[in-house]
Protein backbone atom coordinates (compact mmCIF):
# COMPACT_ATOMS: atom_id res chain seq x y z
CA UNK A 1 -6.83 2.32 24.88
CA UNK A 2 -8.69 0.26 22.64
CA UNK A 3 -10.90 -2.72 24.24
CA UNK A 4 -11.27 -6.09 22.32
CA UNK A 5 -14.76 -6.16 21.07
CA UNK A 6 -15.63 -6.77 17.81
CA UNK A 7 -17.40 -3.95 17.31
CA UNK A 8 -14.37 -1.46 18.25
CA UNK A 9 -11.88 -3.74 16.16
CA UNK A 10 -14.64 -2.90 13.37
CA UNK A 11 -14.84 0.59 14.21
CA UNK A 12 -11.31 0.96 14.30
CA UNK A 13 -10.86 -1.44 10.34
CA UNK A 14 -13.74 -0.34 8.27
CA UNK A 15 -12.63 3.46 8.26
CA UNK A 16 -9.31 1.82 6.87
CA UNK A 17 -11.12 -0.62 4.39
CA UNK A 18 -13.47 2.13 2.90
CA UNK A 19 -10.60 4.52 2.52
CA UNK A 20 -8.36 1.69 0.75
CA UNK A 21 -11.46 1.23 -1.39
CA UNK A 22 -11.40 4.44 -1.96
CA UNK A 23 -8.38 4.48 -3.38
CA UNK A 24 -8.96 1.25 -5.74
CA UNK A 25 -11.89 2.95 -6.95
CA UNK A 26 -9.04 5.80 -7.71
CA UNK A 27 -6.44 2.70 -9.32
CA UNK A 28 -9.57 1.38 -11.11
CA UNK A 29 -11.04 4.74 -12.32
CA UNK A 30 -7.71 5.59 -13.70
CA UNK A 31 -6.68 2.11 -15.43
CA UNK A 32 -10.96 2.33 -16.76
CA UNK A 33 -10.42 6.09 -18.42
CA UNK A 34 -6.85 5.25 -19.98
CA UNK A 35 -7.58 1.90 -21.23
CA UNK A 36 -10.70 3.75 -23.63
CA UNK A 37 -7.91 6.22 -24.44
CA UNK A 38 -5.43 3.96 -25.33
CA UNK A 39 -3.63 1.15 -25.03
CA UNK A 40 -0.49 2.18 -24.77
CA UNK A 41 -2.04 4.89 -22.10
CA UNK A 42 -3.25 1.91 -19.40
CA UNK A 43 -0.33 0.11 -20.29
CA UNK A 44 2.30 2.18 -19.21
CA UNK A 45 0.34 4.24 -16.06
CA UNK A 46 0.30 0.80 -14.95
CA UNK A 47 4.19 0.27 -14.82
CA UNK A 48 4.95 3.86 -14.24
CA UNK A 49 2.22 3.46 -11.41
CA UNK A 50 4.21 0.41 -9.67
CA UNK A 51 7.37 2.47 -10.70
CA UNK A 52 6.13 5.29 -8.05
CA UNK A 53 4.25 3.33 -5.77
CA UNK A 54 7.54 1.73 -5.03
CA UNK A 55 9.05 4.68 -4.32
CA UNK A 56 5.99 5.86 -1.79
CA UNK A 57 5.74 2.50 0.12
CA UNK A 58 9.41 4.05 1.28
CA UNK A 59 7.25 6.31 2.83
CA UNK A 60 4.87 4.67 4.54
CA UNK A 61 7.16 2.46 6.23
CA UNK A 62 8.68 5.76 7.76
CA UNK A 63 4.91 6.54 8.38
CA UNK A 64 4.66 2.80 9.98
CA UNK A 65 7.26 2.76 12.15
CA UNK A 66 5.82 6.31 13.61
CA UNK A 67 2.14 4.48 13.95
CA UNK A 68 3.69 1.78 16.07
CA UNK A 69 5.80 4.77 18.65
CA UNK A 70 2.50 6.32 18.90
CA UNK A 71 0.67 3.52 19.53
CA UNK A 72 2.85 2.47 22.40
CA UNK A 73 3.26 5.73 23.91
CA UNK A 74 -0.82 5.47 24.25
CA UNK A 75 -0.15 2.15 25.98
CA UNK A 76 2.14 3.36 28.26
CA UNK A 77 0.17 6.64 28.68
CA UNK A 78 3.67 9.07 27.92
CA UNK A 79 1.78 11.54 26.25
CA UNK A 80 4.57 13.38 26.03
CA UNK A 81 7.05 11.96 23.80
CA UNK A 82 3.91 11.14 20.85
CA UNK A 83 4.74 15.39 20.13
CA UNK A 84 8.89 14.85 19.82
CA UNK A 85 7.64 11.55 17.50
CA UNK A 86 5.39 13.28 15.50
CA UNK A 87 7.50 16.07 14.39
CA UNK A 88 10.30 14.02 14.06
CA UNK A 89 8.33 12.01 11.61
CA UNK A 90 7.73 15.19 9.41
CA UNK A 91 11.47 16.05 9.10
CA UNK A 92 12.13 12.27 8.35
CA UNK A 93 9.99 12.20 5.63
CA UNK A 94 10.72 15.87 3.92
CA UNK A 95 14.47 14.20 3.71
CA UNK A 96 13.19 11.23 2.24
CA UNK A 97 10.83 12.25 -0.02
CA UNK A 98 13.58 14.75 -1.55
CA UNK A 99 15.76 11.81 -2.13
CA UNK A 100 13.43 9.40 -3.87
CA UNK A 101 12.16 12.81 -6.00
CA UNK A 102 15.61 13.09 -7.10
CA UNK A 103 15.66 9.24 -8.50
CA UNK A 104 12.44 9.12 -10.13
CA UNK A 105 12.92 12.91 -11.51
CA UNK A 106 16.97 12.08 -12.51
CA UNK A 107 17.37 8.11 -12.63
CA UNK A 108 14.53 6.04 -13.75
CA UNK A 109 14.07 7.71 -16.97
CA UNK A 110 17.52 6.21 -18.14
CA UNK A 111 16.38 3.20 -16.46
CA UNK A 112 13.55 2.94 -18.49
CA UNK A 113 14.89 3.12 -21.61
CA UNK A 114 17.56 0.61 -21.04
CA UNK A 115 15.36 -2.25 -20.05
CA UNK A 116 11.81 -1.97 -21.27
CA UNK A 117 11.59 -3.79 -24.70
CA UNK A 118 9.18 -0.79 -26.59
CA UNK A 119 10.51 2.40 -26.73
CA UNK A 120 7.09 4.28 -26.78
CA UNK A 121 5.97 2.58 -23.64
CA UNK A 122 8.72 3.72 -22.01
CA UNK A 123 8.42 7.05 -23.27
CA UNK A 124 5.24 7.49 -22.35
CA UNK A 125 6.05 5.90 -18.57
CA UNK A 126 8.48 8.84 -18.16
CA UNK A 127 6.38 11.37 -18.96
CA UNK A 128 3.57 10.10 -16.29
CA UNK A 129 6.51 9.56 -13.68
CA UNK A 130 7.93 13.35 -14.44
CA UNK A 131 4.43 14.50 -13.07
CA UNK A 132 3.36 11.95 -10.59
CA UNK A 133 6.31 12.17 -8.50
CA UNK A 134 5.32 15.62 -7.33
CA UNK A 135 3.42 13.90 -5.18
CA UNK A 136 5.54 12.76 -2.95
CA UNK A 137 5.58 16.32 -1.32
CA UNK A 138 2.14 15.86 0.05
CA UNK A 139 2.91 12.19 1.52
CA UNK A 140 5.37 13.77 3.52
CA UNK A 141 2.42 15.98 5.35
CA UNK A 142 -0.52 13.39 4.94
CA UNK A 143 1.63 10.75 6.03
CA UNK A 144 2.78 11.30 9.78
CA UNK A 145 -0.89 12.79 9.56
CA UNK A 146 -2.41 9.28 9.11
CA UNK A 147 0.25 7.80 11.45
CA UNK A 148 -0.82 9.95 14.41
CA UNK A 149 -5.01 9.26 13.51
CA UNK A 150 -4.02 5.27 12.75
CA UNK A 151 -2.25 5.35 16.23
CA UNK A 152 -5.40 6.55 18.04
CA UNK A 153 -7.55 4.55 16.51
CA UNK A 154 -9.11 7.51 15.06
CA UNK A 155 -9.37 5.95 11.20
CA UNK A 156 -12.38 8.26 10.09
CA UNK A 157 -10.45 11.38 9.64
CA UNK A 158 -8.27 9.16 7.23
CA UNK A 159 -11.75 7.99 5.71
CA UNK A 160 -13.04 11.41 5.06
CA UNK A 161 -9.50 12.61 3.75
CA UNK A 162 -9.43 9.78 0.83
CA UNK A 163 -12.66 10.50 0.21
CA UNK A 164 -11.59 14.08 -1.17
CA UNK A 165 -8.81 12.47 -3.06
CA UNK A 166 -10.55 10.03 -4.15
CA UNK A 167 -13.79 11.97 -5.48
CA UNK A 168 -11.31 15.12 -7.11
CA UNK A 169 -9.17 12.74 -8.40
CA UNK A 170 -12.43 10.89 -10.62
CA UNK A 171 -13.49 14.38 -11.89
CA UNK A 172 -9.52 15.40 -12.55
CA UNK A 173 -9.58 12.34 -14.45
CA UNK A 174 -11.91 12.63 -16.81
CA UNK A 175 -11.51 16.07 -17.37
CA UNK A 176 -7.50 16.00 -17.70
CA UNK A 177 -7.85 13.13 -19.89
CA UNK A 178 -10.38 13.89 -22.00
CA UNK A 179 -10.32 17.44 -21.90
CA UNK A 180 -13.67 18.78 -20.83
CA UNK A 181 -14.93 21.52 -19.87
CA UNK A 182 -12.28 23.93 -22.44
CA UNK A 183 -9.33 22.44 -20.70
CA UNK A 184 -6.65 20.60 -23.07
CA UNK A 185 -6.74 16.98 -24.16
CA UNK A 186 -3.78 15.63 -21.70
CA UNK A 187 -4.08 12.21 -22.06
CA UNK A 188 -1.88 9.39 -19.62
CA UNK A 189 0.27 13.25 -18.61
CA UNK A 190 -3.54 14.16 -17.33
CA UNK A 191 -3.88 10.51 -15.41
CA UNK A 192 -0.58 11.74 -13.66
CA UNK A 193 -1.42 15.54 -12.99
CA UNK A 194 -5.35 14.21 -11.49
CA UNK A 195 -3.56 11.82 -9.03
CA UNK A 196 -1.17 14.24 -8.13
CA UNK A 197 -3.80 17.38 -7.54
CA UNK A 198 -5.83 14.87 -5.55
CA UNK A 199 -3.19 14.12 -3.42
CA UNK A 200 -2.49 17.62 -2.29
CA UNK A 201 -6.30 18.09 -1.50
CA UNK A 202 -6.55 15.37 0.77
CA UNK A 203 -3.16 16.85 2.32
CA UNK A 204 -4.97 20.08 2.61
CA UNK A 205 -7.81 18.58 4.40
CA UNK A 206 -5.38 16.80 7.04
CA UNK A 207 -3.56 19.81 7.77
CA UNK A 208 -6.69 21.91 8.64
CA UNK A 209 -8.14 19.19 10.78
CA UNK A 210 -5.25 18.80 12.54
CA UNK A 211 -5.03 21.91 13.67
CA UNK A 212 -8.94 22.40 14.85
CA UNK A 213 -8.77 18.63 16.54
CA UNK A 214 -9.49 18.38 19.98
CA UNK A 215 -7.07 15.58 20.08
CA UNK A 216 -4.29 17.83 19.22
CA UNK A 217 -4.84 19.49 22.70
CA UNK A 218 -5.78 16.22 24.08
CA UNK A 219 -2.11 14.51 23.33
CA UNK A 220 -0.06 17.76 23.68
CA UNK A 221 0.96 17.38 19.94
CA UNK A 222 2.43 20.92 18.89
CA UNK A 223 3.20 21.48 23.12
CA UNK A 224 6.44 19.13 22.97
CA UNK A 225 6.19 19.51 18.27
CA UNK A 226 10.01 19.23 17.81
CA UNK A 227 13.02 17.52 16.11
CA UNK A 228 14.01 14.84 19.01
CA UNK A 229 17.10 13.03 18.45
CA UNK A 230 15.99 9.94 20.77
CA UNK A 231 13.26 9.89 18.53
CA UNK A 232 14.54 9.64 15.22
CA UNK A 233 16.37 6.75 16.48
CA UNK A 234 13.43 5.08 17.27
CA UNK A 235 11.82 5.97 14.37
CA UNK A 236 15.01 5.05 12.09
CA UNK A 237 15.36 1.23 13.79
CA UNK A 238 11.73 0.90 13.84
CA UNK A 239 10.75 2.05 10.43
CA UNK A 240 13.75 2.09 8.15
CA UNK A 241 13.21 -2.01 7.94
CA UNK A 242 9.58 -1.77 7.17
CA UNK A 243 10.33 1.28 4.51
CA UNK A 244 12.81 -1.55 2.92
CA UNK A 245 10.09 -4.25 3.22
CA UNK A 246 7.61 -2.32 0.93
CA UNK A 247 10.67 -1.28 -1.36
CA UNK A 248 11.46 -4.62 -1.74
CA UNK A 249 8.43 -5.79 -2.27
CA UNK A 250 7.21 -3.33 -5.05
CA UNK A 251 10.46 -3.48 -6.72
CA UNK A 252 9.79 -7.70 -6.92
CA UNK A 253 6.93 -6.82 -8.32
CA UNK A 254 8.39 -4.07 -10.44
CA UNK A 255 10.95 -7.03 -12.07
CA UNK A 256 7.89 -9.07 -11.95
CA UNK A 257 6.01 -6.38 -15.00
CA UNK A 258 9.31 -6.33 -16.49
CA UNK A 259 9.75 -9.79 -17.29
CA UNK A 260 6.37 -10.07 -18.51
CA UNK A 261 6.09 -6.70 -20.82
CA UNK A 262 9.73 -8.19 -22.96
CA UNK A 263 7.12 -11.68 -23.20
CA UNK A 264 4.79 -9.52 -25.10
CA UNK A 265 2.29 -6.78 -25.17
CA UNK A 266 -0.75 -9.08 -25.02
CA UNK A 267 0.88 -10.56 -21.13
CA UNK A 268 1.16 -7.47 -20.13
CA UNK A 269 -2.44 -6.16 -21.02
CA UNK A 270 -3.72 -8.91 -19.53
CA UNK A 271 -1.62 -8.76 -16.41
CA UNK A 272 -2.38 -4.87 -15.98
CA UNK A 273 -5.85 -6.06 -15.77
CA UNK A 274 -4.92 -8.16 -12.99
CA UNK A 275 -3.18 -6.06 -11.21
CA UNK A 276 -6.10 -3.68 -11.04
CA UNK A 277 -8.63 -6.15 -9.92
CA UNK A 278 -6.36 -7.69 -7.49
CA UNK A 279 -6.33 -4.80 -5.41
CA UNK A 280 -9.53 -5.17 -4.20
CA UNK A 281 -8.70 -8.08 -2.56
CA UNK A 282 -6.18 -6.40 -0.60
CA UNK A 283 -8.82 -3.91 0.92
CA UNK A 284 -9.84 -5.77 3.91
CA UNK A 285 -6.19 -7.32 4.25
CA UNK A 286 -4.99 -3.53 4.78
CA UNK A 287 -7.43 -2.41 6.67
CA UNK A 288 -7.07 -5.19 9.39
CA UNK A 289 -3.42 -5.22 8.89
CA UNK A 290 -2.66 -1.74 10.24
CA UNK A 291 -5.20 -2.16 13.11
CA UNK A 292 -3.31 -5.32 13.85
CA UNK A 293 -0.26 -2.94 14.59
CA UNK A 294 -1.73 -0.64 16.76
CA UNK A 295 -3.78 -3.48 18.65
CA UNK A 296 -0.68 -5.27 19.09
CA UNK A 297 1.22 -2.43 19.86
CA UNK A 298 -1.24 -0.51 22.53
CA UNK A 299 -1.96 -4.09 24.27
CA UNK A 300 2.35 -4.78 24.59
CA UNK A 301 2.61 -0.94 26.01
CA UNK A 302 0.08 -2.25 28.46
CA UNK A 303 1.57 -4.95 29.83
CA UNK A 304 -1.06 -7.51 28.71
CA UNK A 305 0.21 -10.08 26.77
CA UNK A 306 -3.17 -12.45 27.44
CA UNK A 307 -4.78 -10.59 24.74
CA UNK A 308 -2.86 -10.81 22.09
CA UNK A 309 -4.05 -14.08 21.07
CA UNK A 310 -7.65 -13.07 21.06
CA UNK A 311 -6.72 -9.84 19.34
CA UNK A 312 -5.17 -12.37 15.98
CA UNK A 313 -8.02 -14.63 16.41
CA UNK A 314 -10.79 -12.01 16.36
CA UNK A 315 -8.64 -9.73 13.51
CA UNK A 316 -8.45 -13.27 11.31
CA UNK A 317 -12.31 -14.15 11.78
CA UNK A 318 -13.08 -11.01 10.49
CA UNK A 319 -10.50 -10.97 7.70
CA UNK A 320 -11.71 -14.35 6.47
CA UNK A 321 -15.12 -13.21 6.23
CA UNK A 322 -14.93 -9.74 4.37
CA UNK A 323 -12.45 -11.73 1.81
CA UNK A 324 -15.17 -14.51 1.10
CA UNK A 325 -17.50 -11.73 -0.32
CA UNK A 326 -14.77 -10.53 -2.78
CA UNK A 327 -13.54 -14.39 -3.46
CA UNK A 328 -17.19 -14.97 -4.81
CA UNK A 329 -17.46 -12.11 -7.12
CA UNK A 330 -13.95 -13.23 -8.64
CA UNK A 331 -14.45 -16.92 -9.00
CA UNK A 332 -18.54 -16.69 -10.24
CA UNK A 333 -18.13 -13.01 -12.60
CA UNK A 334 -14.58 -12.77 -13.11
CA UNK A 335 -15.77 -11.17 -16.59
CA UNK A 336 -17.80 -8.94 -15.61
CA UNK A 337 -15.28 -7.39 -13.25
CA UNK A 338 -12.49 -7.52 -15.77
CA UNK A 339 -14.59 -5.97 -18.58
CA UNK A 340 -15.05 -3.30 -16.16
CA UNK A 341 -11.74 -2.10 -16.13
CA UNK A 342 -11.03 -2.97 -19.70
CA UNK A 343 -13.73 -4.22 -22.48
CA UNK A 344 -11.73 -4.88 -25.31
CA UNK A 345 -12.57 -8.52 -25.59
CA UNK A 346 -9.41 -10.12 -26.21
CA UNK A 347 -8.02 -9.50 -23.04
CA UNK A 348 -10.99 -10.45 -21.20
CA UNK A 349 -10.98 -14.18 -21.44
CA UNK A 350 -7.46 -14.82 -20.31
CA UNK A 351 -7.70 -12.51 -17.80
CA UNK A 352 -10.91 -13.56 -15.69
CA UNK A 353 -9.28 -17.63 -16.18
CA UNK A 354 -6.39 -15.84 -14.41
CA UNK A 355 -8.22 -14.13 -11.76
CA UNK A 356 -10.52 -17.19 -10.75
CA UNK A 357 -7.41 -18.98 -10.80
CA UNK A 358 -5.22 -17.24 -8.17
CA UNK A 359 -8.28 -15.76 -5.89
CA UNK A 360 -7.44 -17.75 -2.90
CA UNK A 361 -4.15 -16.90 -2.80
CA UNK A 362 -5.63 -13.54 -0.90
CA UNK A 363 -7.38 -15.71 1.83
CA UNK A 364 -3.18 -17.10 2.72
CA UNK A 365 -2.09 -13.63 2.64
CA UNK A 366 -5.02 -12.08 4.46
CA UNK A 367 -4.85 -15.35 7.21
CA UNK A 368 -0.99 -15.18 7.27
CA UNK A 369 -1.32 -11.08 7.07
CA UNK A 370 -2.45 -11.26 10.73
CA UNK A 371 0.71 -13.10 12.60
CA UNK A 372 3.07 -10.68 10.04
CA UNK A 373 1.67 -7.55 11.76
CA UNK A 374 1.59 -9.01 14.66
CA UNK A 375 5.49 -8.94 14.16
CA UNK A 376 6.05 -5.35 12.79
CA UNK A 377 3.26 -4.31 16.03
CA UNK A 378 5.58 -6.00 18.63
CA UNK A 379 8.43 -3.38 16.73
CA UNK A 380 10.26 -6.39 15.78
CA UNK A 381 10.84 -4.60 12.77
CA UNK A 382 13.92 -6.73 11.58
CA UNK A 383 12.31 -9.76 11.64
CA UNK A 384 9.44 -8.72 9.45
CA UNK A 385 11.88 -7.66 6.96
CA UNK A 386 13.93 -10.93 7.42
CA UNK A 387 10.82 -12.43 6.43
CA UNK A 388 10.21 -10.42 3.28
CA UNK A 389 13.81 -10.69 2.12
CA UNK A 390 13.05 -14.32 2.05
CA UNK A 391 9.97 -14.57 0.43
CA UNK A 392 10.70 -12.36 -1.92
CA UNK A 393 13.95 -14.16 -3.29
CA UNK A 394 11.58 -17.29 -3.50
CA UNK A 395 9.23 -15.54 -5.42
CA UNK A 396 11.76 -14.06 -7.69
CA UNK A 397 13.40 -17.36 -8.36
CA UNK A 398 9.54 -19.10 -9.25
CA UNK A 399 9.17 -16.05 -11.48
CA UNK A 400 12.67 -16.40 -13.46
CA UNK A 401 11.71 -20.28 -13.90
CA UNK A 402 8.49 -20.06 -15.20
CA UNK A 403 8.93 -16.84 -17.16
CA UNK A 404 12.54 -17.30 -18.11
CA UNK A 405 13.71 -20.75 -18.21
CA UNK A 406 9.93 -22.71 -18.73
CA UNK A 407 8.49 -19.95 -20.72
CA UNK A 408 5.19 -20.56 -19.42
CA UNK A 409 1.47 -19.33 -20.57
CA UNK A 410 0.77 -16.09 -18.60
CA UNK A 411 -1.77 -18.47 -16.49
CA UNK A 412 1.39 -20.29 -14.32
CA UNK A 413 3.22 -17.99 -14.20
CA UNK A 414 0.58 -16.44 -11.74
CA UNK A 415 1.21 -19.00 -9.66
CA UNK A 416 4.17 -17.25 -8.00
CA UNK A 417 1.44 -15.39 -6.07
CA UNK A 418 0.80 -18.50 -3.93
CA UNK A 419 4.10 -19.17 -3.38
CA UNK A 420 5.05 -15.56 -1.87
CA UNK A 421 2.21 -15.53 0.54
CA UNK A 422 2.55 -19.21 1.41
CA UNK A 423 5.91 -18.06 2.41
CA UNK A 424 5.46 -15.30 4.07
CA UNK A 425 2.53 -16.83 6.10
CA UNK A 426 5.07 -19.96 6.98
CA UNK A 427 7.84 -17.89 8.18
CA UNK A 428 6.06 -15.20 10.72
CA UNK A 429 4.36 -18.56 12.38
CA UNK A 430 6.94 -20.20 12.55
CA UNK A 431 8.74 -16.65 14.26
CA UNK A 432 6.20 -16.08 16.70
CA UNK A 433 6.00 -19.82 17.35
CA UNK A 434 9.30 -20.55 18.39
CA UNK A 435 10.91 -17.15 19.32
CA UNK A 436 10.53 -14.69 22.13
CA UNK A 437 8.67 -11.60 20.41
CA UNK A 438 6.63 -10.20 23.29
CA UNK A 439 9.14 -8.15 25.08
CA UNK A 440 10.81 -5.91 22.73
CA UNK A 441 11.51 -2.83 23.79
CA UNK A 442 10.83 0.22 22.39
């Protein structure tokens, strides 16, 4: 179990917050490389990129729902059924990621074509989604992987494992890209083989440390390893609404790059840029957010529903504070961090106006964040995604308005960003406010 000082909530976050980090450095490394390619390069790993990321967040709602059975299971010291979860998990996601393979390998490339308003961007997306979605094959390993470590509160072996993917996946970069070292010039198809190679490293590394763990003797994993039936229930009710609560919300944001590539190349640039940068923000949010779930999660399994309070409070002090030092760098040098990712000046003016413009939104999302996990932790699962569904219709409708109907400067239409959180934040409040959340069982 996991006690409620500051320092173990800390030692349980910052694992998560340097590995998701980690992996910006990754988004920004690739967007930095591609955009002094070419144009066309950044601009369409950046859709393609959403384009699979949509299809992974599938996964790690799958790889969720698991973190939250584990996590219980710990609280209510039934060592074990975390085995029959685990290896339940795997078979879960092999099915899973087979299926979305399928779509982005048979589907989207007809997609593409039909919607997106250049033909050589979405050209060029297919050929990056082609590669990248061989990828998926390694979330299904990593994933139930992390779950198990997240569950413990054992983040560091998920630290050291992005670490690999993250450092191959900057030298596969530029290497693939530019081809160095007597290997071909590859281009945005090199972008999409680095990730991809990456990936399977840091799978690699799980696997093997897996199997040397002490904790795999310690929690019986591979002594009750199986296919349990009871258990894919579980994991099906619990996870299959947050897998649709990521879907959802990547494919809103999916439409959202849609709408704004047919307004023009120049939005979209500029909105890529955003993207990129934005994602910092998000590091601490992520980090606290999954230690949220497996807080909430271990302390309900207990029995001790006192805590739970001091468990948000504590999780949203800290929160607060690491987004402050990221809210300063993008209201004071906006530039400076946009001209990092891409220098061709005339992108970089609209782009840092945007970015100072919608940087608090992350402090709603990050304070609101908290009471949302708190949700999917309790393994009211539905609600969360009750939630979502909501939001994101309200975002969608903002975004048709402004883009659509008001045809507004790339600068409001931004705005939508406050809007969703705002939402979102509103809505699990008012949930755990008013509702009885506590005594799900799972």
């Amino acid at each position: 179990m996991l006690d409620l000082r500051y320092k173990t909530i800390l030692n349980v976050a910052l694992p998560l917050m340097v590995s998701s980090f980690i992996q910006a450095v990754v988004l920004l490394t690739d967007t930095a490389f591609l955009s002094r390619y070419s144009t066309l390069s950044f601009d369409a790993a950046g859709n393609a990129g959403l384009i699979y990321v949509t299809m992974f967040m599938a996964l790690i709602g799958m790889g969720d729902g698991a973190q939250i059975l584990i996590a219980r299971r710990i609280g209510q010291k039934n060592i074990d059924a975390i085995g029959r979860i685990f290896g339940t998990s795997i078979i879960v996601h092999l099915l899973l990621a087979g299926i979305l393979f399928v779509f982005l390998q048979l589907a989207i490339p007809s997609m593409l074509q039909s919607y997106s308003k250049y033909k050589d961007l979405a050209l060029a997306q297919i050929d990056f989604i082609s590669i990248r979605s061989f990828a998926l094959f390694f979330a299904m390993i990593s994933l139930p992987i992390q779950a198990f470590f997240f569950a413990t509160g054992k983040t560091w072996i998920v630290l050291i494992s992005a670490l690999i993917t993250a450092s191959s996946n900057i030298i596969l970069d530029y290497v693939l890209i530019f081809g160095k070292i007597g290997l071909p010039e590859m281009g945005l198809e090199g972008a999409a083989l680095a990730s991809t190679l990456a990936d399977g490293l840091g799978m690699l590394f799980l696997i093997v440390f897996l199997i040397f763990s002490k904790m795999r003797k310690e929690y019986a994993l591979f002594s009750h390893f199986s296919f349990n039936f009871v258990s894919f229930k579980e994991l099906i009710k619990i996870g299959s609404p947050i897998m649709f609560q990521g879907l959802i919300a990547l494919s809103t944001w999916t439409i959202f790059f849609t709408w704004i590539e047919q307004m023009g190349k120049f939005e979209l640039t500029v909105s890529q840029n955003i993207r990129s940068i934005y994602f910092l923000a998000f590091i601490p949010i992520w980090g606290f957010s999954a230690t949220t779930k497996t807080y909430i999660s271990q302390y309900i399994g207990k029995n001790d529903f006192q805590s739970l309070k001091i468990i948000q409070k504590r999780i949203q002090f800290l929160t607060m504070l690491f987004l402050s030092v990221i809210i300063i760098g993008a209201t004071f040098f906006p530039s400076s961090l946009i001209s990092m990712i891409n220098p061709a000046e005339e992108y970089v003016k609209k782009s840092a106006e945007i970015l100072r413009f919608i940087s608090i939104s992350t402090l709603i999302f990050g304070f609101g964040s908290v009471y949302f996990q708190t949700i999917n932790g309790s393994g009211n699962t539905m609600i969360t995604f009750t939630i979502e569904v909501i939001s994101v219709i309200i975002y969608l409708i903002s975004a048709y308005i402004l883009i659509k109907v008001l045809k507004s400067d790339i600068y409001w239409i931004w705005s939508v960003e406050y809007i969703y959180f705002g939402t979102m934040g509103l809505l699990s409040i008012g949930y755990l406010r008013f509702f009885d959340w506590k005594k799900k069982v799972l």
